[in-house]
N, C-alpha and C. Protein backbone atom coordinates (compact mmCIF):
# COMPACT_ATOMS: atom_id res chain seq x y z
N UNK A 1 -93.17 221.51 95.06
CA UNK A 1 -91.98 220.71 94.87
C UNK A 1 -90.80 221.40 95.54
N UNK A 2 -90.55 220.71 96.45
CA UNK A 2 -89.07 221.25 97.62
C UNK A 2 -88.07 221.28 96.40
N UNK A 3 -87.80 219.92 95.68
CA UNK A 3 -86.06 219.59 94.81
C UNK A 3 -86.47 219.35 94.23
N UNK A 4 -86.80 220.27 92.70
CA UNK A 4 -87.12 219.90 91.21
C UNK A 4 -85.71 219.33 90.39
N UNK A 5 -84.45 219.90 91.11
CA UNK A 5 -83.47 219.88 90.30
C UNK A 5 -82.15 219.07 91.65
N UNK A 6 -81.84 217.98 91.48
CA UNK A 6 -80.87 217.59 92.75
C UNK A 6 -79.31 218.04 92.28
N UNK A 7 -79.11 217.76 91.12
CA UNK A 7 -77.67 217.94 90.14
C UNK A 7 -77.88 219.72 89.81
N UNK A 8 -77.17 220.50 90.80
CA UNK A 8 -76.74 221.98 90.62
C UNK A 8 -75.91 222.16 90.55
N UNK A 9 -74.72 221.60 90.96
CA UNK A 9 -73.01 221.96 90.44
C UNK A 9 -72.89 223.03 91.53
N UNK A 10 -73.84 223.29 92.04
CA UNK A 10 -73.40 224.95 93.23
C UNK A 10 -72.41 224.29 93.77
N UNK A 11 -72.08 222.91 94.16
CA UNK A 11 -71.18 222.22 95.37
C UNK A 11 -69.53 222.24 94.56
N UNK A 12 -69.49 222.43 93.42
CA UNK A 12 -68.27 221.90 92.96
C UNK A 12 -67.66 222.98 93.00
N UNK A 13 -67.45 223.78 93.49
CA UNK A 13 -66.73 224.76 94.39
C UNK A 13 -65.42 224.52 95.94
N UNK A 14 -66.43 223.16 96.86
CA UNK A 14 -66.43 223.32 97.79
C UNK A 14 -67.20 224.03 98.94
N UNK A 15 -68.21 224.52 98.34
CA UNK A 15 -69.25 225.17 99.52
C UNK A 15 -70.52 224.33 99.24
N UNK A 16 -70.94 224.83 100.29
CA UNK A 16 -72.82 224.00 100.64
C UNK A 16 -73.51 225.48 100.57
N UNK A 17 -74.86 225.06 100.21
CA UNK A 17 -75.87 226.18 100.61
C UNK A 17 -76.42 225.73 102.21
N UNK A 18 -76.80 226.55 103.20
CA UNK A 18 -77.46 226.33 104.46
C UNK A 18 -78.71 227.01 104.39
N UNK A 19 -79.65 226.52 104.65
CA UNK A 19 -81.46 227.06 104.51
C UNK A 19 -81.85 228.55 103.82
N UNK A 20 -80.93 228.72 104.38
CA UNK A 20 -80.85 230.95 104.79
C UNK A 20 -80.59 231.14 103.51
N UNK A 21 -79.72 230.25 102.54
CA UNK A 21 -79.17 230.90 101.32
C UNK A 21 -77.69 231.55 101.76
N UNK A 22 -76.66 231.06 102.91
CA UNK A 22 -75.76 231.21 102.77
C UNK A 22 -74.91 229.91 102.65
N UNK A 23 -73.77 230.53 102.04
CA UNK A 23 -72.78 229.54 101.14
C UNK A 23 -71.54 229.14 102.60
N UNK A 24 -71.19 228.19 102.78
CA UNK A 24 -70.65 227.67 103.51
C UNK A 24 -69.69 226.86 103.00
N UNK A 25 -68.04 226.53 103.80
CA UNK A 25 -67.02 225.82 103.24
C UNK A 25 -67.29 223.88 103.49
N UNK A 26 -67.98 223.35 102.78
CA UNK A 26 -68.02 221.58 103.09
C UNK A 26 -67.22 221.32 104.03
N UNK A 27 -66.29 221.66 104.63
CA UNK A 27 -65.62 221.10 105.85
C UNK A 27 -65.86 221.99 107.09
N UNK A 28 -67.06 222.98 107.10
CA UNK A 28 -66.81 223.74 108.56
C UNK A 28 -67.83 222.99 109.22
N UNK A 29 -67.70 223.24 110.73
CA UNK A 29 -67.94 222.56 111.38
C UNK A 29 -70.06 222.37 112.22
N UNK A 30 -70.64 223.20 111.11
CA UNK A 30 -72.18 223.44 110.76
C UNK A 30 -72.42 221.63 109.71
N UNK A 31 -71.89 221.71 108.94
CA UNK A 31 -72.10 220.74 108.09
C UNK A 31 -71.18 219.73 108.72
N UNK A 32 -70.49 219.55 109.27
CA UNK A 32 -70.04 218.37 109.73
C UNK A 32 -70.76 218.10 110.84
N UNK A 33 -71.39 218.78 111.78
CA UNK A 33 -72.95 217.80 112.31
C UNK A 33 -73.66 217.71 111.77
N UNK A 34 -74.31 218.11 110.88
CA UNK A 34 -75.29 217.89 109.96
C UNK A 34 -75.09 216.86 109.12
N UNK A 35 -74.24 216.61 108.80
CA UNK A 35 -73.64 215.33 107.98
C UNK A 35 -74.07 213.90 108.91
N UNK A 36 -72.68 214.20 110.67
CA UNK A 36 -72.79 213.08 111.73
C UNK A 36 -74.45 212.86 111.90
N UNK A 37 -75.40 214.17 111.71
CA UNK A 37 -77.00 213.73 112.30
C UNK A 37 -77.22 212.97 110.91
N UNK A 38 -77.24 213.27 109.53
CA UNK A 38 -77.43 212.59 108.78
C UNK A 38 -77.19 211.14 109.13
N UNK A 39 -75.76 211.10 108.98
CA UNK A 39 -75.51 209.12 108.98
C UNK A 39 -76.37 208.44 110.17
N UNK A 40 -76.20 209.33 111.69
CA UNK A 40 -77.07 208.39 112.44
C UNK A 40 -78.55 208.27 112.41
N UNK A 41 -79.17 209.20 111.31
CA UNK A 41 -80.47 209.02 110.79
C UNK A 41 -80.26 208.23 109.73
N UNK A 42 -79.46 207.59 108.76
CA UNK A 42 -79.23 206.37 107.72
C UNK A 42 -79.12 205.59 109.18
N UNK A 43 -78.00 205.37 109.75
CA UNK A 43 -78.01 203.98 110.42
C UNK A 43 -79.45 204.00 111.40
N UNK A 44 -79.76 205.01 111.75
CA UNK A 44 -81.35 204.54 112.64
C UNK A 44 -82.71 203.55 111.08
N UNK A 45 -82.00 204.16 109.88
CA UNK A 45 -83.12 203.11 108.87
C UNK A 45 -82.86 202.21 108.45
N UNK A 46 -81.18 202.04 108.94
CA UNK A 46 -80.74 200.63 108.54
C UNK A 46 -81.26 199.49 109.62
N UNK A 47 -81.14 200.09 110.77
CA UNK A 47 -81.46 199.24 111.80
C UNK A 47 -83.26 198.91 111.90
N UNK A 48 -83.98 199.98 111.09
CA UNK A 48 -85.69 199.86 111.23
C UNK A 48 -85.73 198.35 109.99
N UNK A 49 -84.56 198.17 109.02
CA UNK A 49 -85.28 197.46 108.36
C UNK A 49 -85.39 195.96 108.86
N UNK A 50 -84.76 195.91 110.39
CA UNK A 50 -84.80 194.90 111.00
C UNK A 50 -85.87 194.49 111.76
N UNK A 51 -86.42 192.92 111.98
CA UNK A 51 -87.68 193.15 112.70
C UNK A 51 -87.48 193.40 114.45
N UNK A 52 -88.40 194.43 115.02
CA UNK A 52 -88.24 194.85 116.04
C UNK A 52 -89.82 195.11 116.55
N UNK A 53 -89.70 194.80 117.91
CA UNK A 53 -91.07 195.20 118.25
C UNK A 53 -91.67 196.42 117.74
N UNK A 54 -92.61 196.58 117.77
CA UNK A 54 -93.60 197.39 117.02
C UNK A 54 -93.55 198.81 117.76
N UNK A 55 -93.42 198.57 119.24
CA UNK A 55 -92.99 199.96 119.93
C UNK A 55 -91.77 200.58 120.02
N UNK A 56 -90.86 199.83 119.72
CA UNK A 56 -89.28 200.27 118.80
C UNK A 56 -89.59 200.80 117.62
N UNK A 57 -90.62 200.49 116.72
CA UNK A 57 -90.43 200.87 115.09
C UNK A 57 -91.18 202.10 115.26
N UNK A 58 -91.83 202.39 116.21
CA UNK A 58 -92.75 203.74 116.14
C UNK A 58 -92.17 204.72 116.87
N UNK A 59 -91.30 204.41 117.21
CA UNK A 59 -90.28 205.16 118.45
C UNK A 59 -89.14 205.74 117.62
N UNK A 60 -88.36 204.55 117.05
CA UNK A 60 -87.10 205.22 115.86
C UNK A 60 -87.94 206.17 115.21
N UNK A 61 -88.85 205.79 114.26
CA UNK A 61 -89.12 206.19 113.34
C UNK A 61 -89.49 207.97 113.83
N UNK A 62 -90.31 208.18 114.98
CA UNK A 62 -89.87 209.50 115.51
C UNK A 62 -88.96 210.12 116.21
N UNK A 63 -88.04 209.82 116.34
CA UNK A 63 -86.41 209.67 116.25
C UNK A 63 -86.06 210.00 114.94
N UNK A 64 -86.00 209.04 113.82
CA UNK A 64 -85.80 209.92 112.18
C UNK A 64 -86.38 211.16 112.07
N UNK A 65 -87.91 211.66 112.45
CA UNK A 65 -88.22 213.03 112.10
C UNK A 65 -87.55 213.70 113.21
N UNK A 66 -87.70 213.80 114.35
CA UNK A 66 -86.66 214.58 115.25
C UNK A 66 -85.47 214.90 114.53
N UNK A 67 -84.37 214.18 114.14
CA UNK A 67 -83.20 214.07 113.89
C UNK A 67 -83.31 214.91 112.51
N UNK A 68 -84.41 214.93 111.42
CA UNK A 68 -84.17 215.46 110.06
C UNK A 68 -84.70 216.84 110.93
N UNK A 69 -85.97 217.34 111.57
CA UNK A 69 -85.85 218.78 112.28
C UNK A 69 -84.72 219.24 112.75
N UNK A 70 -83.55 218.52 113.49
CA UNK A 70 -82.51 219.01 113.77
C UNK A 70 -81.78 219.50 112.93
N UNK A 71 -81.52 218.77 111.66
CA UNK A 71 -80.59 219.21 110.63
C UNK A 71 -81.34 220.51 109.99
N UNK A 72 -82.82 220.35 109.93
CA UNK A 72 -83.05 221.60 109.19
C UNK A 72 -82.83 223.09 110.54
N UNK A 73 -82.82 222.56 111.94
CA UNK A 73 -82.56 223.65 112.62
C UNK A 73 -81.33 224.03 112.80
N UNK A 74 -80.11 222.85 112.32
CA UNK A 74 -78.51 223.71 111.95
C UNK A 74 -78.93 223.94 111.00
N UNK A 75 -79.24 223.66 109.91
CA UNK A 75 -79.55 224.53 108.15
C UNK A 75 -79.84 225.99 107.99
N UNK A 76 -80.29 226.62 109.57
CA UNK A 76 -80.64 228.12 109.52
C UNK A 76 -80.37 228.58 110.68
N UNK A 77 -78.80 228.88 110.98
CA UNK A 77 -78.57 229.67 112.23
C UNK A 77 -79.11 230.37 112.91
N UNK A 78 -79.80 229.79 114.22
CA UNK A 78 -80.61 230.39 115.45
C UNK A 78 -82.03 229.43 115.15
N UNK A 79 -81.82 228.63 114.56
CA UNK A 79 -83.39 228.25 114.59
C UNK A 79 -83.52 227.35 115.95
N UNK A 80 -84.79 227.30 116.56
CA UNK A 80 -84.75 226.78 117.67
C UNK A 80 -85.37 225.20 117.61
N UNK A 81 -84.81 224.53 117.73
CA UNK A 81 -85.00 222.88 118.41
C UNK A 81 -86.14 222.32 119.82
N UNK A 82 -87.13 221.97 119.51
CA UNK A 82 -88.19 221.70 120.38
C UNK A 82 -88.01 221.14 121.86
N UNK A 83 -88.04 221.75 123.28
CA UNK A 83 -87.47 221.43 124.49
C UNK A 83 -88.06 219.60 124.26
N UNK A 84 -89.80 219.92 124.20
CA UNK A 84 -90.46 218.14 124.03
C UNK A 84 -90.00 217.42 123.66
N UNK A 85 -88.94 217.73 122.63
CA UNK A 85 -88.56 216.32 122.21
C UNK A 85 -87.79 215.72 123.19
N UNK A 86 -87.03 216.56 123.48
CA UNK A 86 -85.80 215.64 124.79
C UNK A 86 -86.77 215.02 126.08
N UNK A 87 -88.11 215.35 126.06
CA UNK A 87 -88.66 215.35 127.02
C UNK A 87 -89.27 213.91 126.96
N UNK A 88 -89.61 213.95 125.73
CA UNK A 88 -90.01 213.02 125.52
C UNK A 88 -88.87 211.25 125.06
N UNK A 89 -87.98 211.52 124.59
CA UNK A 89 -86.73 210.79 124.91
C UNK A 89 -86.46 210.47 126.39
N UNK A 90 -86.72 210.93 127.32
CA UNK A 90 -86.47 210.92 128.55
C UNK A 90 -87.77 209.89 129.15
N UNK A 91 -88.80 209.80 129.02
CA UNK A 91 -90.10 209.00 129.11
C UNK A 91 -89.77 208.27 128.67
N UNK A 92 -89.39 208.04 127.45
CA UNK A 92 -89.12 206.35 126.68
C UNK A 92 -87.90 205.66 127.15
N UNK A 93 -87.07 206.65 128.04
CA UNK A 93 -85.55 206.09 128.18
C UNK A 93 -85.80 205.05 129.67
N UNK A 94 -86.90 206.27 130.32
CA UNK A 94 -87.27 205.50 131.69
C UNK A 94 -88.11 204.11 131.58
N UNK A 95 -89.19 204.79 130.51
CA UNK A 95 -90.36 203.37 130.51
C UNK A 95 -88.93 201.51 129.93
N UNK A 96 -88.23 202.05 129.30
CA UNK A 96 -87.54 200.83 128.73
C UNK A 96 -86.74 200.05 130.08
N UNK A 97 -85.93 201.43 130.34
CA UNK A 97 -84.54 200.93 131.70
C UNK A 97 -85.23 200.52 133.04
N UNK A 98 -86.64 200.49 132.89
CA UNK A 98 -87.48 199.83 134.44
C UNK A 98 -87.50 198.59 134.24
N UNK A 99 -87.38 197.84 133.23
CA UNK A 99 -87.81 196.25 133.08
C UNK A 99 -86.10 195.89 133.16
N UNK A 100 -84.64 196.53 132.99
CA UNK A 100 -84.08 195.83 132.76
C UNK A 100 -83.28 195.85 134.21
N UNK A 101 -82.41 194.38 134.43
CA UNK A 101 -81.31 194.59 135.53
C UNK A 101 -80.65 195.73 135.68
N UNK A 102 -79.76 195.94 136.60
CA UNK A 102 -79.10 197.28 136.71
C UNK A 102 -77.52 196.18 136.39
N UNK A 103 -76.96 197.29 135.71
CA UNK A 103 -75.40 196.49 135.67
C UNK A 103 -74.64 197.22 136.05
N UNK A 104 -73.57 195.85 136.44
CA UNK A 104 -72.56 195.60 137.59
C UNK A 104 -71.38 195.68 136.83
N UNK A 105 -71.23 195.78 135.35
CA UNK A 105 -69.72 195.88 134.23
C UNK A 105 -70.23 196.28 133.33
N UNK A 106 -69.53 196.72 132.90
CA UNK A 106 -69.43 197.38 131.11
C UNK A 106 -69.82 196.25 130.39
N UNK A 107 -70.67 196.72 129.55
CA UNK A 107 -70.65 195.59 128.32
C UNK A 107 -70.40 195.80 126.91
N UNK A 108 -70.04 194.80 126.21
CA UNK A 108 -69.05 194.91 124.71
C UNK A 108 -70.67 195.18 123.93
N UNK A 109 -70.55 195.99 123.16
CA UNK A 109 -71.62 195.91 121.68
C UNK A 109 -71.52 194.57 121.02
N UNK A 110 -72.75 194.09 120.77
CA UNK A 110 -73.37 193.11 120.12
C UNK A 110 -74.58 192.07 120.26
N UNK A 111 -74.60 191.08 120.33
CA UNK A 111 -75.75 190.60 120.39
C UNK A 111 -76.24 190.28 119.19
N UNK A 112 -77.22 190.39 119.50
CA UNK A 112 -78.30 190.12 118.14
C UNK A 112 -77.74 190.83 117.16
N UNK A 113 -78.32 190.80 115.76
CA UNK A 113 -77.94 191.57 114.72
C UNK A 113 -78.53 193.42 114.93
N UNK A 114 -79.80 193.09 115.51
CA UNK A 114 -80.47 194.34 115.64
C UNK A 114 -79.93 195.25 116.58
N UNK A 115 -79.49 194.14 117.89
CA UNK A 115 -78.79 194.99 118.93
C UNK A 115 -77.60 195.38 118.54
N UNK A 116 -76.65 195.15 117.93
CA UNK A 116 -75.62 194.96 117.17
C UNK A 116 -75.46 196.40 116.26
N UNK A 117 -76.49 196.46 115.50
CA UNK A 117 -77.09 197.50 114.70
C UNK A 117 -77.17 198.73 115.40
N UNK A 118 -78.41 198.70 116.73
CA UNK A 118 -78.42 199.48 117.34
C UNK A 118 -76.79 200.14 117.65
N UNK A 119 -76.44 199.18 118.34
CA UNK A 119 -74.85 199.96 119.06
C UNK A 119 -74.15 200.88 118.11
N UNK A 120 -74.14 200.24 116.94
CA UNK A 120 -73.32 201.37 115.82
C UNK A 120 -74.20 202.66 115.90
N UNK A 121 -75.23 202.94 116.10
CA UNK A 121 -76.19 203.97 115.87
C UNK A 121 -76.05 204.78 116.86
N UNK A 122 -75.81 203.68 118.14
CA UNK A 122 -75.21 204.55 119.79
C UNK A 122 -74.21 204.88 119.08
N UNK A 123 -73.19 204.41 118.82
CA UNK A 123 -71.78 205.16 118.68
C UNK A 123 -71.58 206.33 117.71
N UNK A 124 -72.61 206.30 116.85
CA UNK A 124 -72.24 207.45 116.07
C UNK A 124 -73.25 208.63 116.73
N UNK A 125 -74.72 208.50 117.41
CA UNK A 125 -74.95 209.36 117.99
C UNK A 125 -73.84 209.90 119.13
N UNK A 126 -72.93 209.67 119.58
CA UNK A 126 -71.82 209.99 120.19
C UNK A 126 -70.75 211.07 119.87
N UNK A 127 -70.42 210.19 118.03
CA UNK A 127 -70.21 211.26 117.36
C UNK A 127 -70.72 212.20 117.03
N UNK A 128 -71.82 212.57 116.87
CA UNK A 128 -72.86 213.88 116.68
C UNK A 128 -72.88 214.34 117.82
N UNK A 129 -72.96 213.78 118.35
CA UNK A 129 -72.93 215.07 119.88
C UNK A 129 -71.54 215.56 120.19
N UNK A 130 -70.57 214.66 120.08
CA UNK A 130 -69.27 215.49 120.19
C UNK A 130 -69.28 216.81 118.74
N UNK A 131 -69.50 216.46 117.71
CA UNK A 131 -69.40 217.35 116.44
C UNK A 131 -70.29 218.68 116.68
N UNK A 132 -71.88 218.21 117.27
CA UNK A 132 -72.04 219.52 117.89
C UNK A 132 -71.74 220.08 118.95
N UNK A 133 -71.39 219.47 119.69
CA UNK A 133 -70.35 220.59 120.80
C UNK A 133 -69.42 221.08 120.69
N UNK A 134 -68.54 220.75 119.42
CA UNK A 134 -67.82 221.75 118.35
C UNK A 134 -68.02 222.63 118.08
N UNK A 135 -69.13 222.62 117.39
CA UNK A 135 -69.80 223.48 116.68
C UNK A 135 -70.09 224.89 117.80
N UNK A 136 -70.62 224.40 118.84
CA UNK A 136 -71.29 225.48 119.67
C UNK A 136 -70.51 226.02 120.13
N UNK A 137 -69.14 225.65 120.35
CA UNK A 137 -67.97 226.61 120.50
C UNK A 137 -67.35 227.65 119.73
N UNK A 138 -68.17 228.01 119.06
CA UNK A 138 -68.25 229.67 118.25
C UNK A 138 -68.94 229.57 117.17
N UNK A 139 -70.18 228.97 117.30
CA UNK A 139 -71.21 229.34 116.72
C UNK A 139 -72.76 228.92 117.53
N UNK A 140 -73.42 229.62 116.98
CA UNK A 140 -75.21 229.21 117.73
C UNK A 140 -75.09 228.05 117.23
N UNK A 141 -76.19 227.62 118.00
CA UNK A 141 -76.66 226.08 117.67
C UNK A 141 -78.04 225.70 119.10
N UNK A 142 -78.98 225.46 118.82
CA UNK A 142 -79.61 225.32 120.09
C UNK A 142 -79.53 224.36 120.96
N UNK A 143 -79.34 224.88 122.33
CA UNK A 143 -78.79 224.04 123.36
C UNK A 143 -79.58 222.88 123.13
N UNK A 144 -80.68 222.33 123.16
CA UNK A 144 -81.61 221.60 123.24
C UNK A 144 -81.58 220.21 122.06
N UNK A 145 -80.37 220.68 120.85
CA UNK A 145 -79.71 219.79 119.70
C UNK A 145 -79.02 218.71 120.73
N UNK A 146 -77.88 219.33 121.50
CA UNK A 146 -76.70 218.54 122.03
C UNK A 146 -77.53 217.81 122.92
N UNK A 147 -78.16 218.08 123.71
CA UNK A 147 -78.81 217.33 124.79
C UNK A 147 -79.57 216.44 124.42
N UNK A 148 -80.19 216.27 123.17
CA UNK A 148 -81.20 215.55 122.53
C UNK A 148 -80.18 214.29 122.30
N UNK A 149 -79.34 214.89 121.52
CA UNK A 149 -78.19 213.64 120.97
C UNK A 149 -77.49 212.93 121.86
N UNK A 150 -77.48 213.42 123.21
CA UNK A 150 -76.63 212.83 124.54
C UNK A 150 -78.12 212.01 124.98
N UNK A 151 -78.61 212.24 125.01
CA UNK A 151 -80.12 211.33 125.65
C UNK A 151 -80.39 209.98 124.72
N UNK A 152 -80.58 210.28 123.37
CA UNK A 152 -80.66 209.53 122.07
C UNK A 152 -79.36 208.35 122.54
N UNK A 153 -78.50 208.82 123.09
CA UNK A 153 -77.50 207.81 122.72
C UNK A 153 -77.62 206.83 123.97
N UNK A 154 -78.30 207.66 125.08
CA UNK A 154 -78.55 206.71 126.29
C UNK A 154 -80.26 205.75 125.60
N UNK A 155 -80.79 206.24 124.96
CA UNK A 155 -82.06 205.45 124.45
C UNK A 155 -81.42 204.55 123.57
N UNK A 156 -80.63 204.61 122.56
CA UNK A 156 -80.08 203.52 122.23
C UNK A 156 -79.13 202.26 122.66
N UNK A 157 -78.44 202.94 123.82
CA UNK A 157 -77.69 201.56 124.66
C UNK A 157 -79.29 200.88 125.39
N UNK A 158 -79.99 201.85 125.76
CA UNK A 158 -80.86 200.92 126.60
C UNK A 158 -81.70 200.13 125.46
N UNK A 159 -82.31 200.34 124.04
CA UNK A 159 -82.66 199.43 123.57
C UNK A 159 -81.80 198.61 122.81
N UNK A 160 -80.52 198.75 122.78
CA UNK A 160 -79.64 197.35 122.64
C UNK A 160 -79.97 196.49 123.90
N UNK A 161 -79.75 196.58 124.93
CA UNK A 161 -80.10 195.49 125.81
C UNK A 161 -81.72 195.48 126.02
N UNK A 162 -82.60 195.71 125.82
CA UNK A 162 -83.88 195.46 125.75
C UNK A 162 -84.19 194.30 124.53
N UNK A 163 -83.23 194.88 123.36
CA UNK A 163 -83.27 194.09 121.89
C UNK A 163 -82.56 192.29 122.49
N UNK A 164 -81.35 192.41 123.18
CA UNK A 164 -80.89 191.33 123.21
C UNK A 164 -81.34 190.19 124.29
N UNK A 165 -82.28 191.24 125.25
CA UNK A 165 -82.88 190.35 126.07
C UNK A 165 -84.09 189.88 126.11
N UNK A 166 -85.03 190.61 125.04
CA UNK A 166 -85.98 190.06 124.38
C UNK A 166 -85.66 188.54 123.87
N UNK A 167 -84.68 188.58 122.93
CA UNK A 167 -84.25 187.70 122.05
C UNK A 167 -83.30 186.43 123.04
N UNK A 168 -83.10 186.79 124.10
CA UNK A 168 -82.87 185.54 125.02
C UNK A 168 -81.11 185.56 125.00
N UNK A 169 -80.72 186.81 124.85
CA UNK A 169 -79.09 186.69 124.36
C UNK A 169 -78.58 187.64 125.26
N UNK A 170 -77.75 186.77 125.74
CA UNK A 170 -77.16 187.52 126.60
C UNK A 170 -76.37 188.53 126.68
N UNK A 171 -75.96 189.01 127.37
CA UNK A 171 -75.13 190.78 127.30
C UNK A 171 -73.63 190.21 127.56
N UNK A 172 -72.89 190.60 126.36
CA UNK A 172 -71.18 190.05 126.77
C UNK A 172 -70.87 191.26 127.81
N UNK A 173 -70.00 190.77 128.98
CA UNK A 173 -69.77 191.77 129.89
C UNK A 173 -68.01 191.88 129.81
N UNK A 174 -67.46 193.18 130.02
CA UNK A 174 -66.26 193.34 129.38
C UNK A 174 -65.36 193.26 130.63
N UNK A 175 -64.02 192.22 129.81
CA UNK A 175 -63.94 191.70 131.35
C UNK A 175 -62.24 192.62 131.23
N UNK A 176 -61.42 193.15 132.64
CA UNK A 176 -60.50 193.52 132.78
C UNK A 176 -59.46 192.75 131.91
């Protein structure tokens, strides 16, 4: 049993515990990516409870374990983050962006509900990658976190428009 006990009161201080067993201030900037990877691992299960092709649902869903390894590799300063995974983000980013047009304008978030969904999930992976490149500005963190989360966020614009053009909906294009 990992959490026999969830209610410890250790937090009502203002500090967190991090893996190692050190005590940390709730606002430094270790736990505030860890937090940003948190939410965009909630919004990646908000968006699974939507129906999506079957090679999207097996794809997020290793995307959620990636993303919870990340948090446990900020949870213990110096732990190292797997090169494969980005590697593999990079294969799925290509196999998707070969079927679609190349675009000629920016386009607004939305669409479908799912694509829609997706985009919030791009945008906050955005935020996690800015929060850890915070972070790595005076503290470890493995290079291979930030790059994951900058890739993640290009896999999610590309399956917003994969999502909306499945579904026959077109891409609003953002006009000057």
């Amino acid at each position: 049993m990992r959490l026999s006990k969830i209610t410890t009161r250790t937090g009502d201080d203002g500090t967190t515990g991090l893996a190692d067993g050190t005590r940390v201030a709730k606002d430094c900037a270790r736990i505030a990516v860890i937090g940003s990877v948190d939410e965009l691992n909630s919004q990646l299960g908000l968006l699974l409870t939507e129906t999506l092709p079957e090679n999207f649902h097996a794809e997020l869903l290793r995307v959620q374990h990636d993303l919870f390894d990340l948090g446990g590799a900020l949870a213990v300063p110096g732990a190292p983050f797997a090169a494969e995974k980005l590697a593999r983000l990079d294969a799925v980013i290509a196999h998707h962006n070969a079927a679609l047009p190349p675009l000629k304008e920016f386009i607004l978030p939305g669409g479908t509900r799912a694509a829609a969904l997706c985009h919030v999930a791009r945008s906050v992976a955005r935020r996690a990658e800015r929060d850890y490149f915070h972070l790595m500005q005076n503290e470890t963190a493995p290079q291979e976190g930030l790059k994951y989360l900058n890739r993640l966020s290009d896999l999610l614009f590309v399956l917003c428009r994969v999502l909306n053009r499945a579904a026959g909906q077109a891409e609003t294009l953002w006009q000057r």
